[in-house]
Protein backbone atom coordinates (compact mmCIF):
# COMPACT_ATOMS: atom_id res chain seq x y z
CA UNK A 1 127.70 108.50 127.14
CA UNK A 2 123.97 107.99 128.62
CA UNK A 3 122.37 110.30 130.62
CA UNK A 4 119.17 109.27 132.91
CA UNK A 5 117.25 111.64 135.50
CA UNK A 6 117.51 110.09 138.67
CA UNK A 7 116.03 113.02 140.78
CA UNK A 8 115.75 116.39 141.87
CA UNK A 9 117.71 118.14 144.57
CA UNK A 10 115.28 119.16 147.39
CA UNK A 11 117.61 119.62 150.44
CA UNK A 12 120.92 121.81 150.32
CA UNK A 13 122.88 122.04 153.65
CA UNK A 14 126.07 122.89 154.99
CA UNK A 15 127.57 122.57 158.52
CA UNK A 16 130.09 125.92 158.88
CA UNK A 17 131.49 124.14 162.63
CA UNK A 18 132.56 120.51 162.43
CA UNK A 19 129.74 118.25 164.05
CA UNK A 20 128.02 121.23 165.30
CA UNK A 21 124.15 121.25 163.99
CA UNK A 22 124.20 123.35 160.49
CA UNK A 23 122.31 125.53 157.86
CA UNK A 24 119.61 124.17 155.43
CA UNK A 25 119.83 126.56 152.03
CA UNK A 26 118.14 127.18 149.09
CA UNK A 27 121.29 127.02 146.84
CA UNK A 28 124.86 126.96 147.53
CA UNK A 29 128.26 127.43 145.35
CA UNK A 30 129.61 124.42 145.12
CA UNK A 31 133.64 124.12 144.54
CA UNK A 32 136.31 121.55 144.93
CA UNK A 33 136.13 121.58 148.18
CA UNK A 34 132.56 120.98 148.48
CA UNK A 35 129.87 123.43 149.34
CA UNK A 36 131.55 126.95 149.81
CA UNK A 37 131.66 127.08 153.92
CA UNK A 38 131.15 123.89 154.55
CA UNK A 39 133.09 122.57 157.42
CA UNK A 40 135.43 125.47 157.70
CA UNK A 41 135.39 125.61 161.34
CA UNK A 42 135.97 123.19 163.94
CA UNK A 43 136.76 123.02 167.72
CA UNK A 44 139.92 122.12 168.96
CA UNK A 45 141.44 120.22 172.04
CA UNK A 46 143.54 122.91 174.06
CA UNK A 47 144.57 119.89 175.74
CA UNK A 48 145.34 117.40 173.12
CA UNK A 49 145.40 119.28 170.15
CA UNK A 50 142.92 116.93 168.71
CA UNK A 51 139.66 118.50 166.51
CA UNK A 52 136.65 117.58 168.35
CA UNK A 53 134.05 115.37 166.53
CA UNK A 54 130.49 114.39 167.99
CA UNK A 55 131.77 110.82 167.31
CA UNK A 56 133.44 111.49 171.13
CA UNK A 57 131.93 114.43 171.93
CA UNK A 58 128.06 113.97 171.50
CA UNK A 59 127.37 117.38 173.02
CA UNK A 60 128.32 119.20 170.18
CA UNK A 61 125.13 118.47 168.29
CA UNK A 62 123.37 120.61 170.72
CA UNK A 63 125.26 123.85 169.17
CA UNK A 64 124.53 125.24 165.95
CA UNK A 65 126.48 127.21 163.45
CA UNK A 66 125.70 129.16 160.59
CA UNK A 67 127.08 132.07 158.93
CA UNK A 68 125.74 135.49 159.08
CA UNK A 69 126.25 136.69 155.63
CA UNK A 70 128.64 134.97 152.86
CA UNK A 71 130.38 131.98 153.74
CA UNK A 72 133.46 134.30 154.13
CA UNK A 73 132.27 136.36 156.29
CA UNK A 74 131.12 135.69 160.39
CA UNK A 75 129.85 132.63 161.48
CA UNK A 76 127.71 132.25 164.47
CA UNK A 77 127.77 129.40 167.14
CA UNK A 78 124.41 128.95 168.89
CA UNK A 79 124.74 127.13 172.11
CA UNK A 80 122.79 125.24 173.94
CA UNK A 81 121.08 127.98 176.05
CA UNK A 82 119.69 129.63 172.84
CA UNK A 83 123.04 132.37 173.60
CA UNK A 84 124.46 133.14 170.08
CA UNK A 85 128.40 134.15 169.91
CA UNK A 86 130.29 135.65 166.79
CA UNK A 87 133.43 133.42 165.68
CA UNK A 88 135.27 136.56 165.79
CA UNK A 89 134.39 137.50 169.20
CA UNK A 90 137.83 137.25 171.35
CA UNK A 91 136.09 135.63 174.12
CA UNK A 92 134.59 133.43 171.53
CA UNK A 93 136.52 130.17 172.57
CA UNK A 94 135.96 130.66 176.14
CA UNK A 95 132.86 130.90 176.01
CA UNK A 96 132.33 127.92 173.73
CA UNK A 97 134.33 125.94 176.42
CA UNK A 98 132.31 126.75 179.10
CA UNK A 99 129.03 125.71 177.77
CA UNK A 100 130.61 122.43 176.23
CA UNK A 101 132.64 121.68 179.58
CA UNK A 102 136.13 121.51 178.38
CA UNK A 103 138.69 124.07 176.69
CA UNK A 104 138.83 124.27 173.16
CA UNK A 105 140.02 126.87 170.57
CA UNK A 106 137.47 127.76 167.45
CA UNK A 107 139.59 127.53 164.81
CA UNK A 108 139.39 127.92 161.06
CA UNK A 109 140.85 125.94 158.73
CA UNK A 110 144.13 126.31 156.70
CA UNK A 111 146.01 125.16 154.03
CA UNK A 112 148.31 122.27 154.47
CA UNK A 113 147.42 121.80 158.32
CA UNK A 114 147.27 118.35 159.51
CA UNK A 115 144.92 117.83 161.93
CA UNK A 116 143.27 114.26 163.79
CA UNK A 117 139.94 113.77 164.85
CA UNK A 118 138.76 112.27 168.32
CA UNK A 119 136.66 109.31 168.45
CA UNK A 120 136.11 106.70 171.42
CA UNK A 121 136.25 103.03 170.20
CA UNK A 122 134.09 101.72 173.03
CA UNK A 123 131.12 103.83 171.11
CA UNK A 124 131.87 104.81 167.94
CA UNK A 125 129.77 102.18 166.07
CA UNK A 126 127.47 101.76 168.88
CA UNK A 127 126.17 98.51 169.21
CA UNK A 128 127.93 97.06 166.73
CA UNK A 129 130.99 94.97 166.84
CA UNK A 130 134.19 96.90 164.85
CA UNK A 131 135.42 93.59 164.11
CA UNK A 132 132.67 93.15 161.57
CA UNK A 133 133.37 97.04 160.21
CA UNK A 134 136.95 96.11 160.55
CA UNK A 135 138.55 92.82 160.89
CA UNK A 136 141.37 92.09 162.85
CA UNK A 137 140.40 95.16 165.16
CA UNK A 138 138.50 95.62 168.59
CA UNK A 139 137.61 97.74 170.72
CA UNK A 140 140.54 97.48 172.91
CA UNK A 141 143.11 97.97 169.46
CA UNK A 142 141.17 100.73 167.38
CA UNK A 143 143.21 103.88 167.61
CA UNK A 144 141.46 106.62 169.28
CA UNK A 145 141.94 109.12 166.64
CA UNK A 146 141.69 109.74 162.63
CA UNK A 147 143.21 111.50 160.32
CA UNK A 148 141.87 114.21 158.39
CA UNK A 149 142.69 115.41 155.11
CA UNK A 150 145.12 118.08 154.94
CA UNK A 151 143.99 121.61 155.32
CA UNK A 152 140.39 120.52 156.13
CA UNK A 153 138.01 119.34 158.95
CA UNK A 154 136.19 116.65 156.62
CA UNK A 155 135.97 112.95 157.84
CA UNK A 156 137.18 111.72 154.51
CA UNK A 157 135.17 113.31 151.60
CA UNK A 158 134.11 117.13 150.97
CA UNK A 159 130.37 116.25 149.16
CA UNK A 160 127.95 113.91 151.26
CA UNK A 161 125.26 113.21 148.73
CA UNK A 162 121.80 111.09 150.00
CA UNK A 163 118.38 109.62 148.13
CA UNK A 164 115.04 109.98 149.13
CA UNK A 165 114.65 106.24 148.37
CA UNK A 166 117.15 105.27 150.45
CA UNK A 167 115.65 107.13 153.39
CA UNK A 168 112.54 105.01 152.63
CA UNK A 169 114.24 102.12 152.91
CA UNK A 170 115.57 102.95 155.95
CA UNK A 171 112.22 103.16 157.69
CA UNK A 172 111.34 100.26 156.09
CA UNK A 173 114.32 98.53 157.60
CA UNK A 174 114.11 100.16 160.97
CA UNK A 175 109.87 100.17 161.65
CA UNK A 176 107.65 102.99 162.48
CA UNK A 177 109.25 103.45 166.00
CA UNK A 178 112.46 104.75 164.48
CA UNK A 179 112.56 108.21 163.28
CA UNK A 180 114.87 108.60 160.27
CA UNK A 181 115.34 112.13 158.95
CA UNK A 182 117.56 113.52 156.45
CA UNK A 183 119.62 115.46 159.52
CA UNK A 184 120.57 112.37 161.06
CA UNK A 185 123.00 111.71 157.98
CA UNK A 186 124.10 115.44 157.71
CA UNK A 187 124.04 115.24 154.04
CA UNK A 188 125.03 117.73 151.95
CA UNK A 189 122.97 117.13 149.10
CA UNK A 190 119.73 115.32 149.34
CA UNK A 191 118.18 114.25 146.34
CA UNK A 192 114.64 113.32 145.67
CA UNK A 193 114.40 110.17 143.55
CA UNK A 194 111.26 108.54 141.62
CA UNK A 195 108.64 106.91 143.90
CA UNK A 196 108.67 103.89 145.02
CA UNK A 197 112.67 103.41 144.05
CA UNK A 198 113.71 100.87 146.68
CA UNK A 199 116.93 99.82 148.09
CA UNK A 200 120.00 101.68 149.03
CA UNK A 201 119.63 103.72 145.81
CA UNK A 202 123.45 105.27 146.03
CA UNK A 203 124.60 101.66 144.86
CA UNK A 204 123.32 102.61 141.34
CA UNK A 205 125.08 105.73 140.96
CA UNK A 206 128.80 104.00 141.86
CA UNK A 207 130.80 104.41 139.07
CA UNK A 208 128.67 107.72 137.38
CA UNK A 209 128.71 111.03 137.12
CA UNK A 210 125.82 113.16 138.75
CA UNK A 211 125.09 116.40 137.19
CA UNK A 212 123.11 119.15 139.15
CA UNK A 213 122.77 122.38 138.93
CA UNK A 214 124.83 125.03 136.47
CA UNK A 215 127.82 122.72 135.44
CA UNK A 216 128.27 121.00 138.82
CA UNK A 217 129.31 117.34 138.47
CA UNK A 218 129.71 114.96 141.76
CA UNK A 219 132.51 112.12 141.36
CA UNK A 220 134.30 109.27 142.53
CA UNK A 221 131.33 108.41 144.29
CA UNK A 222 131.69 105.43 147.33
CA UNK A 223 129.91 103.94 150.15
CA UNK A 224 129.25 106.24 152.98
CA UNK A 225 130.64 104.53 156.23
CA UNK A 226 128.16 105.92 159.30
CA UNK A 227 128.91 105.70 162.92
CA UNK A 228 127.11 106.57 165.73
CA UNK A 229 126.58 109.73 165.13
CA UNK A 230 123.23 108.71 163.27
CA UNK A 231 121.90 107.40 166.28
CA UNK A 232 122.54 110.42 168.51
CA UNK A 233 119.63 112.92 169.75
CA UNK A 234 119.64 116.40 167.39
CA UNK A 235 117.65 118.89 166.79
CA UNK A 236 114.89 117.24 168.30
CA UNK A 237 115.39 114.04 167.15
CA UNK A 238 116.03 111.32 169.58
CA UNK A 239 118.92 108.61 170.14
CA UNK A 240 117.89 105.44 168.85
CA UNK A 241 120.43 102.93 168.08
CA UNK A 242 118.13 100.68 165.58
CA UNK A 243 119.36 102.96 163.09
CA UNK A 244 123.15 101.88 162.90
CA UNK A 245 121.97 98.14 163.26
CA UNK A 246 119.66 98.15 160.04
CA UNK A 247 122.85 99.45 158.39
CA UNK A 248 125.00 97.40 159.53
CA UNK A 249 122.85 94.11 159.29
CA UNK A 250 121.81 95.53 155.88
CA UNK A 251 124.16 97.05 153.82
CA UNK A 252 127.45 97.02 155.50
CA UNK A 253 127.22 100.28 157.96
CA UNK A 254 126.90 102.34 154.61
CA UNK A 255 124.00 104.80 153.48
CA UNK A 256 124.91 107.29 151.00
CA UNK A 257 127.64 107.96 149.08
CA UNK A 258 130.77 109.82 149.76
CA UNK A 259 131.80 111.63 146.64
CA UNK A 260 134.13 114.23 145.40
CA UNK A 261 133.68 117.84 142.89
CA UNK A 262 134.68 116.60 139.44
CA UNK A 263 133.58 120.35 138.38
CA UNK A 264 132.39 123.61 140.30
CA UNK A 265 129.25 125.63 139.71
CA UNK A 266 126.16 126.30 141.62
CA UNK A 267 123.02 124.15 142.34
CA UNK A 268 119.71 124.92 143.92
CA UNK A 269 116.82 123.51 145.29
CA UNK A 270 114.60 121.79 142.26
CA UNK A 271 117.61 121.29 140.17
CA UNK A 272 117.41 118.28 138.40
CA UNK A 273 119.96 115.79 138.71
CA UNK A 274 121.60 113.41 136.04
CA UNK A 275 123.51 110.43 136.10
CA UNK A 276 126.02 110.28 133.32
CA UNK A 277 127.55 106.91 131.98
């Protein structure tokens, strides 16, 4: 087995309310389902019984969540306003509802529910064509919903891992009127790689093992698919759709990778990280 440095974990974060803005932290326990907290709320449909995901609902990246104290304990929901409720507030969902403009229950998740996700096909890869993301669909034939994995509100994956090279290469890509920021790919771990390493950096690690922190090992590492989402306005960023056409002209609407635990521990900011062969 080799084992190469590839970089050093500078940015932990964790989003306690699906698609709601999230919590950047200084180190995190990290267990098979990803980093403890992570994504262990969501909003759903009192009218559909869907869970709500800024891929429909763009609105939600004006709240925030984050918990008060361990991720077992309360979470918070900032809304829009700057008004702050407790998850465990009974009036929590109403008032939730009100400032998003539609009814929805707060809800934590549980073992062995199966839920589905909302998107819109018109918009969910912006500008670009789903035929070329997905042959032998359109907009008019995409289903309007996804399924998550059981007993979670993840997309698809519970670690979201992201270079500091490929960021560069990004703005490279894009041009100095696009701003790209780690927060517009809500990754969970954002690693700082060498200088100058160019390209969509992830590409390299397909296949490895990355090591960080005490024990932790990141696996089954694949291309992170990204939809419009990256090209909404958050926390102060703005909408600007040049960033889901670089990806998709360059690199097949992926930047990242998608990975799973392959062993728990914790990790902090200015571990190093390994890639193991």
């Amino acid at each position: 087995m080799s084992t190469t440095q590839v970089g050093v974990v500078r940015q932990i974060w964790r989003y306690p309310v699906k698609s709601m803005l999230g919590e950047r932290l200084e180190e995190a326990t990290v267990g098979p389902g990803g980093i403890e907290g992570d994504r262990g709320w969501a909003l759903r449909s009192a009218e559909t019984g869907n869970i709500l995901s800024a891929k429909k609902w763009p609105r939600l990246l004006e709240f925030r969540s984050g918990y008060a104290g361990a991720p077992g304990g309360e979470v918070t929901v900032v809304l829009p306003g700057g008004e702050s409720v407790l998850a465990s507030d009974p009036g929590a969902s109403r008032v939730i509802s009100e400032a998003l403009g539609t009814a929805v229950v707060l809800e934590r998740a549980a073992e062995g529910v199966k839920s589905k996700a909302d998107i819109d096909p018109a918009t969910i890869f912006g500008e670009v064509p789903i035929e070329s993301i997905f042959p032998g669909h359109t907009r008019e034939t995409l289903p309007p919903v996804f399924k998550l994995p059981p007993g979670t509100f993840f997309d698809s994956a519970a670690l979201h891992v992201l270079a500091s090279g490929t960021l560069d290469h990004m703005r490279a890509l894009c041009g100095d009127e696009t701003v790209i920021d780690t927060p517009r790919f809500r990754p969970n771990i954002y690693v700082e790689t060498a200088p100058g390493l160019a390209g969509f950096v992830e590409d390299d690690w397909a296949g490895g093992t990355l090591a960080a922190g005490e024990w932790v090992r990141i696996v089954e590492m694949r291309p992170a698919l990204r939809c419009v989402m990256t090209t909404l306005p958050q926390g102060g960023l703005p909408r600007d759709p040049a960033v889901l056409r670089a990806a998709a002209r360059h690199h097949e609407v992926n930047v990242g990778t998608f990975a799973s635990v392959g062993a728990p521990g914790r990790v902090r900011v200015g571990d190093p990280v390994y890639l193991e062969r």
